[in-house]
C-alpha atoms as a PDB file:
ATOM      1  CA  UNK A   1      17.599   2.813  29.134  1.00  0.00           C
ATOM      2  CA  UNK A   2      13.775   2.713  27.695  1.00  0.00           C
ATOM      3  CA  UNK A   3      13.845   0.494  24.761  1.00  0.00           C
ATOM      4  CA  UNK A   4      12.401   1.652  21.364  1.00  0.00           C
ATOM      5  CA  UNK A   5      12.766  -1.271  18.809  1.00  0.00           C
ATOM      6  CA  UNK A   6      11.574  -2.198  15.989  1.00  0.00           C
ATOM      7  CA  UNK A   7      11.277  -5.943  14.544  1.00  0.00           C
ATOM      8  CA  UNK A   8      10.562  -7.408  10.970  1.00  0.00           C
ATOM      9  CA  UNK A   9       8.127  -9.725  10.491  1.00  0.00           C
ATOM     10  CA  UNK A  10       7.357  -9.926   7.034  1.00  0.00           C
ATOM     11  CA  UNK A  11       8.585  -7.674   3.821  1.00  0.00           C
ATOM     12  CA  UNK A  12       6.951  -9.210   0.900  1.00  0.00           C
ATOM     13  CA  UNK A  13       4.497  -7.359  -1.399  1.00  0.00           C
ATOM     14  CA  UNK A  14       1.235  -9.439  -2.088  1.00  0.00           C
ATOM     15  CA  UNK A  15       2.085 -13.126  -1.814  1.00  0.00           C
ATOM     16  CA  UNK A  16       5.282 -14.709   0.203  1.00  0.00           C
ATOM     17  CA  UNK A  17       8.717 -15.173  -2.054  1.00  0.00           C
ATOM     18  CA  UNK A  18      11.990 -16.610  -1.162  1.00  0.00           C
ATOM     19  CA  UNK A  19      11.156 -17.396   2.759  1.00  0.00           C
ATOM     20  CA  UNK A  20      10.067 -14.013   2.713  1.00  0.00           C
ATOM     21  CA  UNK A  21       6.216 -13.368   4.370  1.00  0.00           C
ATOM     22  CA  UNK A  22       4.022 -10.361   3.514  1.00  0.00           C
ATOM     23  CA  UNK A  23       3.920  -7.273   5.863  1.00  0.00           C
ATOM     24  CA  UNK A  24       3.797  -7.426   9.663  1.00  0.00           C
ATOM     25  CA  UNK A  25       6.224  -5.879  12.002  1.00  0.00           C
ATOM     26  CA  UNK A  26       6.755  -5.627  16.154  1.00  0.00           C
ATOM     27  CA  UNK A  27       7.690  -2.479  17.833  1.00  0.00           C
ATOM     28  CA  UNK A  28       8.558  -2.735  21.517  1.00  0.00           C
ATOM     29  CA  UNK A  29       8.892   0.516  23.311  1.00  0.00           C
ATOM     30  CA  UNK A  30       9.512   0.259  26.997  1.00  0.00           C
ATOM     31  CA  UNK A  31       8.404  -3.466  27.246  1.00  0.00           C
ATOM     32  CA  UNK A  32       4.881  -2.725  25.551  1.00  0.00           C
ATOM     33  CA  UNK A  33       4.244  -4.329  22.369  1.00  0.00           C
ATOM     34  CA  UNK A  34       2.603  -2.517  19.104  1.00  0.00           C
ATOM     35  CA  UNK A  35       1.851  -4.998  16.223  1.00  0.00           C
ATOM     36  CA  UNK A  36       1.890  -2.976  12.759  1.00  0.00           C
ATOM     37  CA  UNK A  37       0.415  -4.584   9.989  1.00  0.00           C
ATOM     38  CA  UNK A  38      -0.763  -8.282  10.060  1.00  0.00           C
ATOM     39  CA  UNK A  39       0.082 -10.124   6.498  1.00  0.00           C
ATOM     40  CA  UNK A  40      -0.202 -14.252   6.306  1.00  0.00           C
ATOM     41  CA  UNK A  41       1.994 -16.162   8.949  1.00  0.00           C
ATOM     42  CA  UNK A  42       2.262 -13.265  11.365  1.00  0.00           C
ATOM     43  CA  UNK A  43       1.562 -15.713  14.423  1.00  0.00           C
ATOM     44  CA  UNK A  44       4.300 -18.065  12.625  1.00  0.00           C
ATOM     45  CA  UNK A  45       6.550 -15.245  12.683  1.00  0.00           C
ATOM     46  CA  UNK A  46       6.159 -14.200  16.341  1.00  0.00           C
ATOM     47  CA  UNK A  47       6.448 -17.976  17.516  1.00  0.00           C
ATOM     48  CA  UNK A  48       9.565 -18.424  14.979  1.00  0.00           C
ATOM     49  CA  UNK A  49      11.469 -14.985  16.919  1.00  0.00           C
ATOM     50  CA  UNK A  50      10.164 -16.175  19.864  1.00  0.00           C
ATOM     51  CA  UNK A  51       8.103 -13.340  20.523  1.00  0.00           C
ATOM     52  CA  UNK A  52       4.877 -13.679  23.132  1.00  0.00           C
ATOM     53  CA  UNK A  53       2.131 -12.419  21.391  1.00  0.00           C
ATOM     54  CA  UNK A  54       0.104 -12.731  24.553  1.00  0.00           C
ATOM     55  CA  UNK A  55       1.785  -9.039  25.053  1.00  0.00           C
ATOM     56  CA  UNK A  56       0.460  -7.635  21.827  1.00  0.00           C
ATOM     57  CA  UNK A  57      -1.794  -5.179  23.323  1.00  0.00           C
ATOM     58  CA  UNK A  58      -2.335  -2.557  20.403  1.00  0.00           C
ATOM     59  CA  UNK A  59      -2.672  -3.519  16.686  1.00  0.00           C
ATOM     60  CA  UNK A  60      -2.140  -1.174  13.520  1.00  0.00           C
ATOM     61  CA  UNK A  61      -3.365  -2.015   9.840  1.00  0.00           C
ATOM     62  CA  UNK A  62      -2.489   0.381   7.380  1.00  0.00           C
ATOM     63  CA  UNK A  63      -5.034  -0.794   5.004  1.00  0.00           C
ATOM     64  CA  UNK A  64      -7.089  -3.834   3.680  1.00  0.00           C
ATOM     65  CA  UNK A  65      -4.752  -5.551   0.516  1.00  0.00           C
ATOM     66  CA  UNK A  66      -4.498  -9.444   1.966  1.00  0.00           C
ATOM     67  CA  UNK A  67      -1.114  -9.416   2.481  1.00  0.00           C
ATOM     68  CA  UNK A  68      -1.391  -6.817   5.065  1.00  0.00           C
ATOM     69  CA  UNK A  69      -4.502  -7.958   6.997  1.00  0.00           C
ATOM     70  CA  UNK A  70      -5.014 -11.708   6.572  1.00  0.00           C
ATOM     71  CA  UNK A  71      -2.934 -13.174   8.935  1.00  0.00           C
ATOM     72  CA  UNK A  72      -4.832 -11.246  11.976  1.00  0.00           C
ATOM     73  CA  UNK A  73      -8.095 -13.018  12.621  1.00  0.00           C
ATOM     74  CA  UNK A  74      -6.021 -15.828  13.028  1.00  0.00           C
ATOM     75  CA  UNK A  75      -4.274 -14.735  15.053  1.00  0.00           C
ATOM     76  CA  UNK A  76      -6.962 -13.192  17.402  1.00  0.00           C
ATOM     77  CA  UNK A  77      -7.968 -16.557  17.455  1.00  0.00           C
ATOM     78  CA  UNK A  78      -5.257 -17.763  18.604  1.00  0.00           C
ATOM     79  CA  UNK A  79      -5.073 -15.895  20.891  1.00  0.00           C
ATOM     80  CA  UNK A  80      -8.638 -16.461  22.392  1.00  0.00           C
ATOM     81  CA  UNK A  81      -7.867 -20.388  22.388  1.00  0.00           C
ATOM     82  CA  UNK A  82      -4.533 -19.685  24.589  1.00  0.00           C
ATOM     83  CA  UNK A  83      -7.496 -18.243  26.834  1.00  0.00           C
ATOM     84  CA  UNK A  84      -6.197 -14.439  26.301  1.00  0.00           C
ATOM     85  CA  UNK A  85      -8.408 -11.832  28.787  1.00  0.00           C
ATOM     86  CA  UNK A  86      -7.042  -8.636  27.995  1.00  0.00           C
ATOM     87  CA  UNK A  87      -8.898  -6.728  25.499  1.00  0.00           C
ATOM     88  CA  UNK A  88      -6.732  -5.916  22.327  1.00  0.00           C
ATOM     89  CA  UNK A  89      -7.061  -2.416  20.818  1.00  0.00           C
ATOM     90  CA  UNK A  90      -7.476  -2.648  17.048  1.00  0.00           C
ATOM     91  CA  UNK A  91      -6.982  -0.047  14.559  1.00  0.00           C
ATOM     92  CA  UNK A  92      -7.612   0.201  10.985  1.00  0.00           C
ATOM     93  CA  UNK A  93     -10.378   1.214   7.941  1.00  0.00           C
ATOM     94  CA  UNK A  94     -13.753   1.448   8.865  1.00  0.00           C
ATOM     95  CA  UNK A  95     -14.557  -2.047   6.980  1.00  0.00           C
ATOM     96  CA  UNK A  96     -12.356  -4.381   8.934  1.00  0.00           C
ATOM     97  CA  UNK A  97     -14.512  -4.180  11.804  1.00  0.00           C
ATOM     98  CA  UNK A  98     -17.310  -5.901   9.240  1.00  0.00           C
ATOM     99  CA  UNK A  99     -14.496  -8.442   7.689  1.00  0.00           C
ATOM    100  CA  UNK A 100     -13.714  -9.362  11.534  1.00  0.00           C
ATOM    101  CA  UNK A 101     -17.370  -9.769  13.038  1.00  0.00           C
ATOM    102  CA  UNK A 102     -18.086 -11.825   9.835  1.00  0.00           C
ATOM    103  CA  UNK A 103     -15.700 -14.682  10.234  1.00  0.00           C
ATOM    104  CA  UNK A 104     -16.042 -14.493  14.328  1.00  0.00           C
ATOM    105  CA  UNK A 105     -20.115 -14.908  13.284  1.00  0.00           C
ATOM    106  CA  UNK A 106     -19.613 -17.746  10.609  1.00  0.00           C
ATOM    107  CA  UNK A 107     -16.658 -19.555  12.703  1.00  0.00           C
ATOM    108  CA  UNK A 108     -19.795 -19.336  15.228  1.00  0.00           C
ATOM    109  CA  UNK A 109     -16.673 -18.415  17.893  1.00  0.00           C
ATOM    110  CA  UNK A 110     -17.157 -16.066  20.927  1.00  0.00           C
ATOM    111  CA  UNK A 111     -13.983 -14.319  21.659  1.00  0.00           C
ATOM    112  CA  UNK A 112     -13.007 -15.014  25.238  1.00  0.00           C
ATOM    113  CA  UNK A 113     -12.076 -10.997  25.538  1.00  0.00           C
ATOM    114  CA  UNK A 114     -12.583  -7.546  24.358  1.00  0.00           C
ATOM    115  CA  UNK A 115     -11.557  -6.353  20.634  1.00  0.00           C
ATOM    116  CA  UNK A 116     -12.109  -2.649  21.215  1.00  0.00           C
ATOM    117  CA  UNK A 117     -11.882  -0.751  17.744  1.00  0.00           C
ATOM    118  CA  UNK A 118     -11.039   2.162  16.235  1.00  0.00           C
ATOM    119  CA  UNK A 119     -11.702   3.613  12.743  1.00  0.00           C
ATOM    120  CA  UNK A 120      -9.082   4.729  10.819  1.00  0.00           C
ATOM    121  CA  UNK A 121      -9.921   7.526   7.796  1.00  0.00           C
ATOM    122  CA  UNK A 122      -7.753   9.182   5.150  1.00  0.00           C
ATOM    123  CA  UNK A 123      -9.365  12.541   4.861  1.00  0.00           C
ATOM    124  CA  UNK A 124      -6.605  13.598   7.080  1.00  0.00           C
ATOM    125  CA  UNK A 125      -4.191  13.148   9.767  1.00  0.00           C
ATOM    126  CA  UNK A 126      -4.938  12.512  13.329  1.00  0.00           C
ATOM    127  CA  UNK A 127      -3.748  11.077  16.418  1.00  0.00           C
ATOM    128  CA  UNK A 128      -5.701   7.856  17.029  1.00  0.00           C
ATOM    129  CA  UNK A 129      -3.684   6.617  19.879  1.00  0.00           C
ATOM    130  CA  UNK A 130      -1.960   8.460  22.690  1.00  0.00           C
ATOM    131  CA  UNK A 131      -0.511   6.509  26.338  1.00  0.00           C
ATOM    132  CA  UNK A 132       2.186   7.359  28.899  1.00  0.00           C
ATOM    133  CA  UNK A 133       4.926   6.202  26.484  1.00  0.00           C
ATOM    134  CA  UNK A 134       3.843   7.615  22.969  1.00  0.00           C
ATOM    135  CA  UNK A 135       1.529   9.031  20.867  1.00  0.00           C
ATOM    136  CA  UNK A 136       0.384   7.624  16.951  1.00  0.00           C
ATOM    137  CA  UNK A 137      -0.723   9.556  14.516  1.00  0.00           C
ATOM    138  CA  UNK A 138      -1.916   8.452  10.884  1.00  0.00           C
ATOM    139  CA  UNK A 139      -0.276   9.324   7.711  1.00  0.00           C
ATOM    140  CA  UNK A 140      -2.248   9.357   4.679  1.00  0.00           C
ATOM    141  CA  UNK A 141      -0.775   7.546   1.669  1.00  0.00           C
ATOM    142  CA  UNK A 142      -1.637   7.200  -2.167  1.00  0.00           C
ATOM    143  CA  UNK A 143      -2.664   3.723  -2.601  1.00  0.00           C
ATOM    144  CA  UNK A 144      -5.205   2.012  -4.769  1.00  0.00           C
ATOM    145  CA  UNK A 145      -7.451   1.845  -1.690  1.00  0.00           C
ATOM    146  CA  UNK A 146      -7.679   4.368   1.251  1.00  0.00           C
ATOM    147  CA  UNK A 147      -4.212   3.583   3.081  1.00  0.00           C
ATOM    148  CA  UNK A 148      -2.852   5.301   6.207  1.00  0.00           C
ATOM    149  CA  UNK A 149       0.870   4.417   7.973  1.00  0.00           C
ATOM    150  CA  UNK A 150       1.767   4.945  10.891  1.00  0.00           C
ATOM    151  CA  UNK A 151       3.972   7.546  13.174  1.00  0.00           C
ATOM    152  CA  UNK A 152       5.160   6.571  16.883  1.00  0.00           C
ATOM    153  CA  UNK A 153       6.504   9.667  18.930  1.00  0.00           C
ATOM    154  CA  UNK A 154       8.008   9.486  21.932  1.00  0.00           C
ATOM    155  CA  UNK A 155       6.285  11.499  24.575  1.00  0.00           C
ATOM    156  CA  UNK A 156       9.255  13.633  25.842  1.00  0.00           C
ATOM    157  CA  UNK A 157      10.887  12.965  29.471  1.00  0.00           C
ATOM    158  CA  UNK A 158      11.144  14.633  32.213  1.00  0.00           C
ATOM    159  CA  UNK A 159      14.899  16.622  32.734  1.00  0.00           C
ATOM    160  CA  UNK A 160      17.457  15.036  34.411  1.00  0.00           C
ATOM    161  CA  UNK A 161      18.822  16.046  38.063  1.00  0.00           C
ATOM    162  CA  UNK A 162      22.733  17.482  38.268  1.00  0.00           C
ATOM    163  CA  UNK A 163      23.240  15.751  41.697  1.00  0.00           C
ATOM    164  CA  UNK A 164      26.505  17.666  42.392  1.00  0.00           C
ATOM    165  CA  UNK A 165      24.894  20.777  41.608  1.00  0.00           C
ATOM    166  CA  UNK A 166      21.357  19.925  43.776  1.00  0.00           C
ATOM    167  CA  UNK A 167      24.209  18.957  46.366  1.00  0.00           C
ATOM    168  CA  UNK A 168      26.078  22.653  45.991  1.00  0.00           C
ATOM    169  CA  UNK A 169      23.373  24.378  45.891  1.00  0.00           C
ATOM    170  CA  UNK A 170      21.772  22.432  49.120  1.00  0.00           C
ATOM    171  CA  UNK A 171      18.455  22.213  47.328  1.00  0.00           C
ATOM    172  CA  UNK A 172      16.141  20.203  49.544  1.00  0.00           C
ATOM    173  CA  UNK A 173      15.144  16.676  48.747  1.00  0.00           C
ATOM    174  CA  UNK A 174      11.219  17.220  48.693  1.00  0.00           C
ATOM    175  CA  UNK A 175      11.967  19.837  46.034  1.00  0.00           C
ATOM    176  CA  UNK A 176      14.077  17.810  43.505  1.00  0.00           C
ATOM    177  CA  UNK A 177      11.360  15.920  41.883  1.00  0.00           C
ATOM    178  CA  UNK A 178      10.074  19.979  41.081  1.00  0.00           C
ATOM    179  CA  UNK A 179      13.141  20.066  39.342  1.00  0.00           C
ATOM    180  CA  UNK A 180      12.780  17.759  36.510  1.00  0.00           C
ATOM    181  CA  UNK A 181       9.583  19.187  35.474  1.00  0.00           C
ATOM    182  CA  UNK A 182      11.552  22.490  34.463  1.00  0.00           C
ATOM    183  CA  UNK A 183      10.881  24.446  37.562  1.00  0.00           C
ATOM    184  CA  UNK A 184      13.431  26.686  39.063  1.00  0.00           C
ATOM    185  CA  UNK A 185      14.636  26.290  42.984  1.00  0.00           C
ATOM    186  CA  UNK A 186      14.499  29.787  45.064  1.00  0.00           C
ATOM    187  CA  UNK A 187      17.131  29.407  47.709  1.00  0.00           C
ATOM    188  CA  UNK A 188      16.400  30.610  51.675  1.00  0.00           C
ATOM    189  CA  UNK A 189      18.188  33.996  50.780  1.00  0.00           C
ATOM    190  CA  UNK A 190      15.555  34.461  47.752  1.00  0.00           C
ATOM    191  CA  UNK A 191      18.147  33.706  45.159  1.00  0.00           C
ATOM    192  CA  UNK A 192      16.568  32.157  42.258  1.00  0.00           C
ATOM    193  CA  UNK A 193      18.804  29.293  40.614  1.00  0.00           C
ATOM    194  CA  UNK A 194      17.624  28.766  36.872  1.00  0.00           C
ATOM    195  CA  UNK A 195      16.452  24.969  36.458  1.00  0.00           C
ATOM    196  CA  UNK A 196      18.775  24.493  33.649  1.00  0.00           C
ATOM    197  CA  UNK A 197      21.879  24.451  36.115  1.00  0.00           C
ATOM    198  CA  UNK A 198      20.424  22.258  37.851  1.00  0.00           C
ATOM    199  CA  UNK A 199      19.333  19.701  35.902  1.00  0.00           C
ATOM    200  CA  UNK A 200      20.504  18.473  31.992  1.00  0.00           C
ATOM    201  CA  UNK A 201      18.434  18.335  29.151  1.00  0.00           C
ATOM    202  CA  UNK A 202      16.455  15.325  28.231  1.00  0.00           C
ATOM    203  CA  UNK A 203      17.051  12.928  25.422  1.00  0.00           C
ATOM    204  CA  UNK A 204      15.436  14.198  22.515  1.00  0.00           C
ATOM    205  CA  UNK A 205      11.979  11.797  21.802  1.00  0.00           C
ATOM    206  CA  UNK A 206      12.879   9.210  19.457  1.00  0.00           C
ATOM    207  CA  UNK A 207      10.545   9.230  16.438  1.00  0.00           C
ATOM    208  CA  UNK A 208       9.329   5.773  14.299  1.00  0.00           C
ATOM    209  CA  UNK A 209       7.461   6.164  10.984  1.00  0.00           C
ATOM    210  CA  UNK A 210       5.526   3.415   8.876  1.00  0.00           C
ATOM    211  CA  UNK A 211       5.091   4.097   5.619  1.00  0.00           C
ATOM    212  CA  UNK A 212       3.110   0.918   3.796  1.00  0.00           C
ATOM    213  CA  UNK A 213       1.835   0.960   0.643  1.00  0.00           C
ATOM    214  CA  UNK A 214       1.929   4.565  -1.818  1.00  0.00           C
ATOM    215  CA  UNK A 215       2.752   6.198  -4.915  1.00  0.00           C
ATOM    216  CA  UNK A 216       5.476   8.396  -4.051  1.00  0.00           C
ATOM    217  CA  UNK A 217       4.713  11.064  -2.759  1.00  0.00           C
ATOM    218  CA  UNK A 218       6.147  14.616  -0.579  1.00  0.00           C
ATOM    219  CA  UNK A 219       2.972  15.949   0.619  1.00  0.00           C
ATOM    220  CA  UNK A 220       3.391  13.690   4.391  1.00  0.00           C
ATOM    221  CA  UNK A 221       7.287  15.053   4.379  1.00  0.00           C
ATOM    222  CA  UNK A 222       6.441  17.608   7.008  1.00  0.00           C
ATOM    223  CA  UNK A 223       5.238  14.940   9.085  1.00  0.00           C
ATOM    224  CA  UNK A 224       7.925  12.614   8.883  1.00  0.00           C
ATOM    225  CA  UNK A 225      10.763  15.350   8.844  1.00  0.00           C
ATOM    226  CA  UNK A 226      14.016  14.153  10.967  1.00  0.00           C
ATOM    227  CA  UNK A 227      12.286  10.851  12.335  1.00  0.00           C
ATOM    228  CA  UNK A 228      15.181   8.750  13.351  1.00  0.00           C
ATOM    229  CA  UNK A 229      13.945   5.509  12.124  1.00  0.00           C
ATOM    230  CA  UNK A 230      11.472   5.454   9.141  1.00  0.00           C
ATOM    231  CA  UNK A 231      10.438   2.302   7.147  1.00  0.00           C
ATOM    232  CA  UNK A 232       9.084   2.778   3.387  1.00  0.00           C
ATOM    233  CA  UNK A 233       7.608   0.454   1.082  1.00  0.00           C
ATOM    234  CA  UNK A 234      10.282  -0.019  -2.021  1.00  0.00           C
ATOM    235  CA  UNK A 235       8.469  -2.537  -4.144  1.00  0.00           C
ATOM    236  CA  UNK A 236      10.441  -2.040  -7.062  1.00  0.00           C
ATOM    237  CA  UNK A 237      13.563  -1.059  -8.779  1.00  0.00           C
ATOM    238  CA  UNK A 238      13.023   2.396 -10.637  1.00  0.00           C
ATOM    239  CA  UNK A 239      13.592   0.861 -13.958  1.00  0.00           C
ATOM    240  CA  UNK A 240      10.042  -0.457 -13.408  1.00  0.00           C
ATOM    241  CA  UNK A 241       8.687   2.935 -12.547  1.00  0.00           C
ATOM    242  CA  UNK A 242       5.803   2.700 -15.403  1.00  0.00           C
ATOM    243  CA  UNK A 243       4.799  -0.257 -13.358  1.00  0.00           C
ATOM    244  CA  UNK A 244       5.217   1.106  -9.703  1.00  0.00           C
ATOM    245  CA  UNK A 245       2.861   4.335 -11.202  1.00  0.00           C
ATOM    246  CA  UNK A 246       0.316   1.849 -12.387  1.00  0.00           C
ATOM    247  CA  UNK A 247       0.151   0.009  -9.201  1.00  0.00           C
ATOM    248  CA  UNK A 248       0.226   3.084  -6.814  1.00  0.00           C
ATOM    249  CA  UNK A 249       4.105   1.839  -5.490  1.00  0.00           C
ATOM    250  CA  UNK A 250       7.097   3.175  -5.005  1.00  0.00           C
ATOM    251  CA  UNK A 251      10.446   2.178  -6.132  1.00  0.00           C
ATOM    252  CA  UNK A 252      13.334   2.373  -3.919  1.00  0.00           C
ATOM    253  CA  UNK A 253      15.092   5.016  -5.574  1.00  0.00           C
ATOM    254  CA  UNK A 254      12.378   7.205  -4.965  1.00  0.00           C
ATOM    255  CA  UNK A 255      11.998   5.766  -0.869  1.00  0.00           C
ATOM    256  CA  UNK A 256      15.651   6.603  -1.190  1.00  0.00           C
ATOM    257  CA  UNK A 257      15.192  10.121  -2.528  1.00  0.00           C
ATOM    258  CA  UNK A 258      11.940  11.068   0.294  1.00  0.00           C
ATOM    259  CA  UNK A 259      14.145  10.069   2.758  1.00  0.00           C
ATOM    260  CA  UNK A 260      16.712  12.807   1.554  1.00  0.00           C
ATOM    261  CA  UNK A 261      14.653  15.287   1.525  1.00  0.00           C
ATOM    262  CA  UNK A 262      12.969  14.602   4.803  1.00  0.00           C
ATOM    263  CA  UNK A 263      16.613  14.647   6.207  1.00  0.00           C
ATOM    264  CA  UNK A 264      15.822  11.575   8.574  1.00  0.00           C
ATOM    265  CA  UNK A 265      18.209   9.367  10.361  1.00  0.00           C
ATOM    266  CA  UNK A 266      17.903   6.310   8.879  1.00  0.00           C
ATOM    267  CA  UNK A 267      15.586   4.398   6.174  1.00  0.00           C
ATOM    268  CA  UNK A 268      14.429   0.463   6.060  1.00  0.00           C
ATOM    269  CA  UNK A 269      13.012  -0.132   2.615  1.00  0.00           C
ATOM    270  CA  UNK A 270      10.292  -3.299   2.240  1.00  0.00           C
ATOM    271  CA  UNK A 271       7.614  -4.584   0.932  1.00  0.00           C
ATOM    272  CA  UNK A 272       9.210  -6.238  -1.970  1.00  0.00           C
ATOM    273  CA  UNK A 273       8.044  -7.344  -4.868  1.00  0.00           C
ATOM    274  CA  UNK A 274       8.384 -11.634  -5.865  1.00  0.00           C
ATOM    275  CA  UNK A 275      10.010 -10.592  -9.012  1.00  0.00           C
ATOM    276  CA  UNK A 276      13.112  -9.648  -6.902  1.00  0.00           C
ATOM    277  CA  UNK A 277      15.032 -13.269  -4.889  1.00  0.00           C
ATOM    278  CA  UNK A 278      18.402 -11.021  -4.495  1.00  0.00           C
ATOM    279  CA  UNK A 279      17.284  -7.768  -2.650  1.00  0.00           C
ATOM    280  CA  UNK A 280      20.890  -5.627  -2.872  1.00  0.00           C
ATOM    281  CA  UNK A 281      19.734  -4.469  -6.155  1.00  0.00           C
ATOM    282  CA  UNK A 282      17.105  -2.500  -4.563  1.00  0.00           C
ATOM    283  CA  UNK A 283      19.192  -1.531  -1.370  1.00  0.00           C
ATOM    284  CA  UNK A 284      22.243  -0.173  -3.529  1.00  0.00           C
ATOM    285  CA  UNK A 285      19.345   1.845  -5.574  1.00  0.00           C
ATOM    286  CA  UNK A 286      18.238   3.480  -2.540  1.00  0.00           C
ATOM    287  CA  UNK A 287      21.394   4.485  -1.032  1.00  0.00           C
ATOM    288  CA  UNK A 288      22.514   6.062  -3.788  1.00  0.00           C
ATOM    289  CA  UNK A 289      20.253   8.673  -3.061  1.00  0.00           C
ATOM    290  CA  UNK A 290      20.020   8.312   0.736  1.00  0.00           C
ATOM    291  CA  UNK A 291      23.536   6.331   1.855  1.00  0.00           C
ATOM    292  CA  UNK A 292      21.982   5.440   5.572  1.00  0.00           C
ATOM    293  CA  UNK A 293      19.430   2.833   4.451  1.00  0.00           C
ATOM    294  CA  UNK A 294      18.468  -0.534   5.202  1.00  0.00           C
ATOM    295  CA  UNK A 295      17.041  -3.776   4.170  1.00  0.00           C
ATOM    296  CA  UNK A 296      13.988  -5.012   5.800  1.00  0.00           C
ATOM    297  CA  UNK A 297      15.246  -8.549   6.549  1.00  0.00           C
ATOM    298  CA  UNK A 298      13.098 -11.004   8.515  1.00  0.00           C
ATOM    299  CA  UNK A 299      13.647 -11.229  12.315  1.00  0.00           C
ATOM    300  CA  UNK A 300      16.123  -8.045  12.068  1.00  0.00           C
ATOM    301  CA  UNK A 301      15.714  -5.468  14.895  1.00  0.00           C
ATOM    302  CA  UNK A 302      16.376  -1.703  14.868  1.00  0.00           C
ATOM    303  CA  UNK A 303      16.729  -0.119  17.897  1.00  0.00           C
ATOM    304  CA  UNK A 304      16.582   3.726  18.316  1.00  0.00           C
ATOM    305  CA  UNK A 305      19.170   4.689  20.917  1.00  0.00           C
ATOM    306  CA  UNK A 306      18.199   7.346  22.792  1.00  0.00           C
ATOM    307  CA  UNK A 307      20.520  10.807  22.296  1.00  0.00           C
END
């Protein structure tokens, strides 16, 4: 079964608290690896899950606070001293680009392969990234700077072939690949069987959504509507709601209540604030209004099974 999976990194808000590291999490879908945000000891992180960076093709930052950004030129130099070739496919604001050439300039280091970049903007949604596997699209979020998360959808698969009913119905071999592309088989008597008999539906595309950094906020619910897996920042508890409005957050009542009312699957709250060592506080406060939610605990994985 194609693996969709996603792994925390880090889930600390601005500086690292209680062995917990600012923001940086893995996704793996079907043995390709997406790197989402890139706080302080991200490389630490990977070598301490024992996750190969080397196959960290595609990296998404959401926006340019230091705690989700300042762990990546290290580790693109890292990577360039383990003698990395393949280019790496970097997206985020306009200005990291500048922040990245700078310290590659100053460091007076010549990157042994390709950074290939794309611009990020938060006039509006778009698709920035699209393969076989997936597509990305941006989210735009209400920070103190221009912010953007993240969705992953699943490209949807092809339908699968009802061998006992290919076998009844003596359909030829060179025509069942035709089948799981929806097409219906016309026997030699010109009787047309309808595809769905012969095949079964596909799993519906599984759906990941990154939501860093934001005042709450409904106007992206559309877009995240019935994800299966979304992760939203919770920095603090709602008694401190003056505090989260002030600092363009969110508490995790309110990730709790979004979540409702976008009727997904299931919710990972992060980004926590250092004021908080015990976390259940935050993860009772969001179930209460959305029961199927999660902490964002370091090294935890969440896989979306395929249905």
């Amino acid at each position: 079964m194609a693996v969709f999976e996603v792994t925390i990194l880090g889930s600390s808000s601005a500086t690292p608290a209680y062995n917990r590291n600012p923001s940086a999490q893995l996704l793996n879908i079907n043995e390709r690896y997406y790197l989402v945000d890139c706080g302080e000891a991200t490389q630490n992180q990977l070598n301490r899950f024992r996750i190969r960076y080397s196959r960290i093709d595609h990296i998404f930052i959401s926006h340019l606070h230091g705690d989700h950004y300042l762990g990546l030129v290290g580790l693109l130099s890292t990577m360039h001293l383990n003698g990395r070739k393949n280019p790496i496919h970097l997206f985020g604001p306009p200005e990291l680009k500048e922040i990245i050439d700078l310290q590659l300039r100053v460091s007076e280091t010549v990157l042994r392969y390709e950074v290939i970049f794309y611009a990020t903007h938060t006039d509006h949604p778009a698709e920035i990234f699209s393969n076989n596997d997936i597509s990305v699209e941006t989210i735009i979020l209400n920070h103190r700077i221009p912010t953007t998360g993240f969705i992953f959808r699943e490209k949807p698969r092809k339908r699968k072939v009802n061998i006992e009913k290919v076998a009844e119905y003596k359909v030829p071999v060179d025509f069942v690949q035709l089948l799981k592309y929806g097409i219906d088989y016309t026997d030699k008597t010109g009787k047309r069987i309808p595809n769905e008999e012969l095949t079964f539906d596909p799993p519906a595309p599984r759906v990941y959504a990154y939501c860093s950094d934001t005042l709450y906020t409904e106007h992206f619910i559309s877009q995240i509507e019935g994800a299966d897996l979304v992760y939203h920042e919770s920095t603090f508890l709602h008694e401190l709601l003056e505090r989260a409005r002030e600092t363009l957050h969110t508490t995790a009542l309110q990730a709790g209540q979004l979540a409702a009312k976008a009727k997904v699957d299931r919710l990972v709250i992060g980004h926590f604030s250092a004021r908080y060592k015990e976390l259940e506080p935050l993860l009772e406060e969001a179930r209460s209004a959305f029961p199927n939610t999660f902490l964002a605990i370091e090294g935890e994985k969440f896989s979306i099974i395929a249905s």
